[in-house]
Protein backbone atom coordinates (compact mmCIF):
# COMPACT_ATOMS: atom_id res chain seq x y z
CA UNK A 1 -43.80 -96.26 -84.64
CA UNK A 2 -46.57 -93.82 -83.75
CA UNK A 3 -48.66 -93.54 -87.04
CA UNK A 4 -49.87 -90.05 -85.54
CA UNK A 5 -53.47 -91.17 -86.24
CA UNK A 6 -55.32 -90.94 -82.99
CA UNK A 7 -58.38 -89.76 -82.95
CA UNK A 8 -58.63 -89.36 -86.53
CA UNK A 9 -61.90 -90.87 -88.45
CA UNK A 10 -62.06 -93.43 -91.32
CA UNK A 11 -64.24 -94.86 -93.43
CA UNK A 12 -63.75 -98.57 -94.49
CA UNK A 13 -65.89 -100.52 -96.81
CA UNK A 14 -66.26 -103.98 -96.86
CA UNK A 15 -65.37 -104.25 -93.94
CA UNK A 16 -67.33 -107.18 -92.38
CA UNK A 17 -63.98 -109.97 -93.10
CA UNK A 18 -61.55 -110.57 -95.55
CA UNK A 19 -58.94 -107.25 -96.51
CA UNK A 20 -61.48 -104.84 -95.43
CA UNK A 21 -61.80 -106.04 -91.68
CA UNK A 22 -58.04 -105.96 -91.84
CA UNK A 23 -57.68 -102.60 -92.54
CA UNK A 24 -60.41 -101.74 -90.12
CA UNK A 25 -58.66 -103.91 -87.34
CA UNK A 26 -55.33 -102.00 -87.94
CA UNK A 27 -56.96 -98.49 -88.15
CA UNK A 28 -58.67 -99.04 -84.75
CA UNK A 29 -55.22 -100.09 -83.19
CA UNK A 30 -53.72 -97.38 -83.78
CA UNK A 31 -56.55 -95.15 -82.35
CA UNK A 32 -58.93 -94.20 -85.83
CA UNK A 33 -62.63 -93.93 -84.92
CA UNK A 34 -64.10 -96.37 -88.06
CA UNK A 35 -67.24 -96.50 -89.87
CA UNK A 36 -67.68 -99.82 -90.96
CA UNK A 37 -69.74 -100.91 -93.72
CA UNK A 38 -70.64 -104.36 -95.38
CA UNK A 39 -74.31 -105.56 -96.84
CA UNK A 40 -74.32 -108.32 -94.76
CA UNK A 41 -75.85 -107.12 -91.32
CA UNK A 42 -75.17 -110.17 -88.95
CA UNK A 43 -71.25 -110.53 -89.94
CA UNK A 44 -70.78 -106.48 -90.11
CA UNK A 45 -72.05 -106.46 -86.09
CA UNK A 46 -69.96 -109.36 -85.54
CA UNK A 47 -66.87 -107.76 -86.71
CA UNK A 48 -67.67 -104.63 -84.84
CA UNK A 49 -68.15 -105.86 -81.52
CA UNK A 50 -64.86 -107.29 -82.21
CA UNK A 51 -62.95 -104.53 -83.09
CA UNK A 52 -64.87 -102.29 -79.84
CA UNK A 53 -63.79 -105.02 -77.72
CA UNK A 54 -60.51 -104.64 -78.69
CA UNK A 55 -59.98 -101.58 -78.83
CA UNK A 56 -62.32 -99.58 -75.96
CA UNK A 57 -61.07 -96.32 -76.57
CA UNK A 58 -62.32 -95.57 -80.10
CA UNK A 59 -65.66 -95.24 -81.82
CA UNK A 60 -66.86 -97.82 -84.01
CA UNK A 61 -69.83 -97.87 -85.98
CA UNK A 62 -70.93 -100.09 -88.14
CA UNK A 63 -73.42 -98.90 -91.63
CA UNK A 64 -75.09 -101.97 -92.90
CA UNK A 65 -76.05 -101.48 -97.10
CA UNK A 66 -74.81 -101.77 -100.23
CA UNK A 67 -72.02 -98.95 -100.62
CA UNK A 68 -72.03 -99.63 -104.62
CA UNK A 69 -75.99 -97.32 -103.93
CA UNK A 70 -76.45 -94.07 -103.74
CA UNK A 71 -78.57 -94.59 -100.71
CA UNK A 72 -75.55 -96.79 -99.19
CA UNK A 73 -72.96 -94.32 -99.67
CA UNK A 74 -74.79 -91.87 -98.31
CA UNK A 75 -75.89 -93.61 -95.43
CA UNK A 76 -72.03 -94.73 -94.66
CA UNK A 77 -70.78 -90.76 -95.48
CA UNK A 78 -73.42 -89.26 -92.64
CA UNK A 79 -72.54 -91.72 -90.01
CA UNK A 80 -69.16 -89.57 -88.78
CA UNK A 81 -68.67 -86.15 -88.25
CA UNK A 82 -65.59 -86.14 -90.70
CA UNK A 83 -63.60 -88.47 -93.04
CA UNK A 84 -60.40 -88.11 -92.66
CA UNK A 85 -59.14 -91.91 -93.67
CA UNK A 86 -61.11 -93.09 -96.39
CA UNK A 87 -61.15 -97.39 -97.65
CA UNK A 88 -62.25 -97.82 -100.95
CA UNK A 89 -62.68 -101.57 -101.01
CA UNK A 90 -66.24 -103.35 -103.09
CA UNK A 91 -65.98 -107.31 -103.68
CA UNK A 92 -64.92 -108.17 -107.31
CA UNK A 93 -67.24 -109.52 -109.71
CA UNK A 94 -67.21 -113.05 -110.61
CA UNK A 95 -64.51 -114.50 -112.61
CA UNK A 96 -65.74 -116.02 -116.43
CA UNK A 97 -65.43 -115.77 -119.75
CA UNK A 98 -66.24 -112.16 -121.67
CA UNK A 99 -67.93 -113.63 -124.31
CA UNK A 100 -70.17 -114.68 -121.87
CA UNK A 101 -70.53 -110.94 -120.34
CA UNK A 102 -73.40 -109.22 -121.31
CA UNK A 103 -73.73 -104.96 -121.18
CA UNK A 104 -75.36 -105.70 -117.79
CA UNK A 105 -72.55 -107.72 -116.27
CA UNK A 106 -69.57 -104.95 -117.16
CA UNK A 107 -71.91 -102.13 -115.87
CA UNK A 108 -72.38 -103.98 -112.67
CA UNK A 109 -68.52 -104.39 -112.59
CA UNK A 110 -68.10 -100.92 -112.97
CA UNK A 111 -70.43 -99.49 -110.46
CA UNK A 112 -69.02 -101.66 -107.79
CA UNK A 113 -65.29 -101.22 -108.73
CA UNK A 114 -64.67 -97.95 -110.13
CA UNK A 115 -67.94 -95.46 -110.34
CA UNK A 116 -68.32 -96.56 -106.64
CA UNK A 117 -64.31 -95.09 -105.03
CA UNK A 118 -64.89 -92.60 -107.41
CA UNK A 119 -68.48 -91.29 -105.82
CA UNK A 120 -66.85 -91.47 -102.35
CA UNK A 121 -63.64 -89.93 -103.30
CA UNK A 122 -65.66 -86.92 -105.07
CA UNK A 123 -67.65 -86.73 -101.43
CA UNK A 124 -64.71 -86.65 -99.52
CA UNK A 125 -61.60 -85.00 -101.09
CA UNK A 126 -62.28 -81.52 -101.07
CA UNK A 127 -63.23 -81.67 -97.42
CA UNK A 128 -60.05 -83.23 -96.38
CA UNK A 129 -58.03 -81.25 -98.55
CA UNK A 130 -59.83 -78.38 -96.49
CA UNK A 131 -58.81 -79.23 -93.11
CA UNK A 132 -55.15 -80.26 -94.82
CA UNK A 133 -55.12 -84.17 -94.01
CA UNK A 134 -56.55 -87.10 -95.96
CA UNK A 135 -55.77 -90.27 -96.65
CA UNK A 136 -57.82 -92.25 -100.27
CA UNK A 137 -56.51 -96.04 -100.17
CA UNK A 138 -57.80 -98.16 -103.25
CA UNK A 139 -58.04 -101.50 -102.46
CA UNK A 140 -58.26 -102.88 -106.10
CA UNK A 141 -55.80 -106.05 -107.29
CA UNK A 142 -52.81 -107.26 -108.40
CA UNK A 143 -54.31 -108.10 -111.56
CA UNK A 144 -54.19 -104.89 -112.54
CA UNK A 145 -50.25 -105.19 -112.97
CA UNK A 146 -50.48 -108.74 -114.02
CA UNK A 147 -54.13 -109.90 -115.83
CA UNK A 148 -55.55 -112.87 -114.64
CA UNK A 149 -57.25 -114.42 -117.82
CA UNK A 150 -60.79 -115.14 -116.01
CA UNK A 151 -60.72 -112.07 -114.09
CA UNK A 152 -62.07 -109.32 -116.89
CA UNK A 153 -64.41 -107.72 -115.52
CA UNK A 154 -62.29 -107.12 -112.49
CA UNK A 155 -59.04 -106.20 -114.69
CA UNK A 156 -60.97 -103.83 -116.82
CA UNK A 157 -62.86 -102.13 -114.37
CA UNK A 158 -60.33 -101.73 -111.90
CA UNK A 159 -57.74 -100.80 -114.33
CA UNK A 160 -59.94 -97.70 -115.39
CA UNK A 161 -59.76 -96.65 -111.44
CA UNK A 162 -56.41 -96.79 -111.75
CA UNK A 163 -56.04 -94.19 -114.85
CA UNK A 164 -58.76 -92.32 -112.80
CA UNK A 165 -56.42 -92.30 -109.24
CA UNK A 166 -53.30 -91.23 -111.63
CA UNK A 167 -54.87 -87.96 -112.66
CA UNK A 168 -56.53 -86.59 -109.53
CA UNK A 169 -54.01 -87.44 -106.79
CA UNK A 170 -51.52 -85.44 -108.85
CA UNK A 171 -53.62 -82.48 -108.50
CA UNK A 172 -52.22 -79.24 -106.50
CA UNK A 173 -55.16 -78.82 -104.74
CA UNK A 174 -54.84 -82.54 -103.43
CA UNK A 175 -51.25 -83.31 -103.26
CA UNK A 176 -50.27 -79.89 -101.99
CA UNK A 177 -53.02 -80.00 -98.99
CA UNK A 178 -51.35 -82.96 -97.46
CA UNK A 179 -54.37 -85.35 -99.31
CA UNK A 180 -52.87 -88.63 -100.86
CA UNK A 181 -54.66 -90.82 -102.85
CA UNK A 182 -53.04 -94.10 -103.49
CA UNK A 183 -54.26 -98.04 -104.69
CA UNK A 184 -53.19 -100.87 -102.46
CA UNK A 185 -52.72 -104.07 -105.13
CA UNK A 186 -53.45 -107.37 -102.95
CA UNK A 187 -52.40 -110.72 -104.59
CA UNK A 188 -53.38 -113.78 -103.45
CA UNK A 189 -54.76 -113.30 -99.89
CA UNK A 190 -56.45 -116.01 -97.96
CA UNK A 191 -60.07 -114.71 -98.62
CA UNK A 192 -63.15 -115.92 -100.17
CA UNK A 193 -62.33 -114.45 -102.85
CA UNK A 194 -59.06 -116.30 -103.53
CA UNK A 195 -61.27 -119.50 -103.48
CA UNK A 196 -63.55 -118.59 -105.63
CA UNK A 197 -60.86 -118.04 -108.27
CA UNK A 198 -58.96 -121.21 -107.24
CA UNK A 199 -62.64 -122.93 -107.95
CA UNK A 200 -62.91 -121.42 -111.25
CA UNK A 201 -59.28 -122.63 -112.18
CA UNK A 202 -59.59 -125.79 -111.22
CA UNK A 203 -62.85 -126.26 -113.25
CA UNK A 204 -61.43 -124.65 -116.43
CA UNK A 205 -58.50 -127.04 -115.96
CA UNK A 206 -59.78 -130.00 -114.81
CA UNK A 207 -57.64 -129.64 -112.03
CA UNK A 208 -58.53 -131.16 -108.26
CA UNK A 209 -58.86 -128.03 -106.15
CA UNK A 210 -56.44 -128.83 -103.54
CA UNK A 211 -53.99 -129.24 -106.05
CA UNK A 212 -54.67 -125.99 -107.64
CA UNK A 213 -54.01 -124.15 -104.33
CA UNK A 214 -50.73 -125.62 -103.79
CA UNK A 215 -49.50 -124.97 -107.49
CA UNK A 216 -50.57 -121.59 -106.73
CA UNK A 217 -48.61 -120.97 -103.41
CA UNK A 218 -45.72 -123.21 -105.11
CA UNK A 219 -45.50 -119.75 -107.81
CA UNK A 220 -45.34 -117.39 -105.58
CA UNK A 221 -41.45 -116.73 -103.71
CA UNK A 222 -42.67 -116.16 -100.12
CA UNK A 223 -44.92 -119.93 -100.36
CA UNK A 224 -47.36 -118.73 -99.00
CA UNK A 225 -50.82 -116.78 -99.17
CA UNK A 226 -51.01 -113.57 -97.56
CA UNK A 227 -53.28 -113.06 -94.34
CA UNK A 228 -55.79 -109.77 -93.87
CA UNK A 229 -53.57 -108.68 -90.63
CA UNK A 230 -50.73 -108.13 -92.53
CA UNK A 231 -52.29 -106.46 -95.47
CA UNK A 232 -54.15 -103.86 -92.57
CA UNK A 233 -50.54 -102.60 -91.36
CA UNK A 234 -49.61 -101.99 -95.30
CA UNK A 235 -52.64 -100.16 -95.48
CA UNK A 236 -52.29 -98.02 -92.13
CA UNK A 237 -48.92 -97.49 -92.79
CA UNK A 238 -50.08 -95.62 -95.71
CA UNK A 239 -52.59 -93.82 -94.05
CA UNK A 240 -49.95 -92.76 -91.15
CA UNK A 241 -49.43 -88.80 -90.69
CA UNK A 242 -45.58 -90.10 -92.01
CA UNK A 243 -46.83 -90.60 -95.60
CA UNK A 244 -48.04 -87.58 -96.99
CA UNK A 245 -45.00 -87.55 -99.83
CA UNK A 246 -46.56 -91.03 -101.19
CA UNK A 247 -49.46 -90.02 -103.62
CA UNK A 248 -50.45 -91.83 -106.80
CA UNK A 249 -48.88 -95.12 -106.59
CA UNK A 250 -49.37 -98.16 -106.82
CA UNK A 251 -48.42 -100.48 -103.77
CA UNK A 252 -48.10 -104.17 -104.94
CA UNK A 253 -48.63 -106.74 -102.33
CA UNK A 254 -47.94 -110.61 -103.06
CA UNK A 255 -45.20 -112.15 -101.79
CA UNK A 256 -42.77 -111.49 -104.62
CA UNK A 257 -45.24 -112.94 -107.10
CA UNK A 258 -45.24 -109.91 -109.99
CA UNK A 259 -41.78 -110.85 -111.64
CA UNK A 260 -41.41 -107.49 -113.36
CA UNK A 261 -39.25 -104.59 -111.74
CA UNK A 262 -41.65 -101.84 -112.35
């Protein structure tokens, strides 16, 4: 399927590996000029010579900083001529316990996992919803359907993005301008971040490591954790010109693992 997305320009943060250089990877297939950010300056280059060698007939440009900044954001935001694709995505804070959080530790959580989408969304939206295309995708976590019990900070601050998302994208002057804004809810993907919560399980259990990973796949129905290629396509598939009637939702991605039907 043509995603009808050629030429088109995108934003993606966090881009340098894990879910964010998937949806950059997937983008650029499929023709989407990408901006490209990540703090880390060596692995950010690294991915984007990648992604320009394979793909030679789009623009890619990659924004070293720290998007959860003002100066970051901005930086990121001036580096195309347009955004029409826009990739919230900001690495979760650390996993714990909240009586160990201090007023520091949630605001930091909050800048980096709500305030942050929200900034770029506020820079971007009306412009898209000018030239009558956009596409928001959240990239926030399947704990926000199901809590995982040393992930507050994440739960709570990407649970208040959520509320945020549920308001705005139902807005006429989004929605009806062919602008969607929608959250894309990863579960356990084979990232860095997956191992650092496997690391803090298996210390608050007692629990070898290796044996906490395979109790984890063992729960989930497809046996397996999910790779950053596959969780790109979800995420250009919902930036395609085909899914302007999807707005506000939720997409759940983990193999089966959420045993709820809603």
């Amino acid at each position: 399927m043509d995603l009808g997305l050629t030429g088109r320009w995108a934003l993606v943060c966090a881009a340098s590996k894990g879910l964010g250089a998937g949806c950059a990877e997937a983008l650029a297939g499929e023709g989407v000029n990408v901006v490209i950010t990540a703090r880390g300056e060596e692995a950010l280059q690294a991915q984007a010579a990648k992604l320009r060698a394979a793909n030679p007939g789009v623009q890619v440009i990659a924004v070293a900083g720290d998007i959860t900044t003002e100066a970051g954001r901005a930086a990121a935001l001036a580096a195309a001529p347009q955004i029409d694709i826009l990739v919230n995505n900001a690495g979760g804070p650390p996993p714990g316990d909240f009586r160990d959080w201090e007023r520091d530790q949630w605001i930091a959580a909050l800048d980096a996992n709500m305030l942050t989408p929200i900034a770029l969304i506020k820079a971007t939206v009306d412009a898209m919803a000018a030239r009558g295309f956009g596409r928001i995708v959240n990239i926030t976590s399947g704990a926000v359907k199901a809590p995982i019990d040393v992930l507050g900070l994440s739960n709570g601050a990407r649970s208040g993005l959520t509320g945020f998302v549920a308001g705005l994208s139902r807005q006429s002057r989004i929605a009806g301008r062919n602008v969607t804004i929608n959250n894309l809810l990863p579960g356990a993907f084979d990232t860095e971040r997956l191992q650092k919560t496997l690391v803090a399980g298996a210390q608050k259990s007692g629990q070898a490591l290796d044996e906490v990973r395979v109790k984890r796949m063992a729960g989930i129905p497809a046996q397996r954790f999910g790779s950053a290629e596959e969780f790109g396509a979800i995420c250009a598939l919902m930036c395609s010109a085909h899914a302007g009637y999807l707005t506000g939702q939720n997409i759940l991605l983990d193999g089966g693992a959420y045993p709820g039907t809603f």
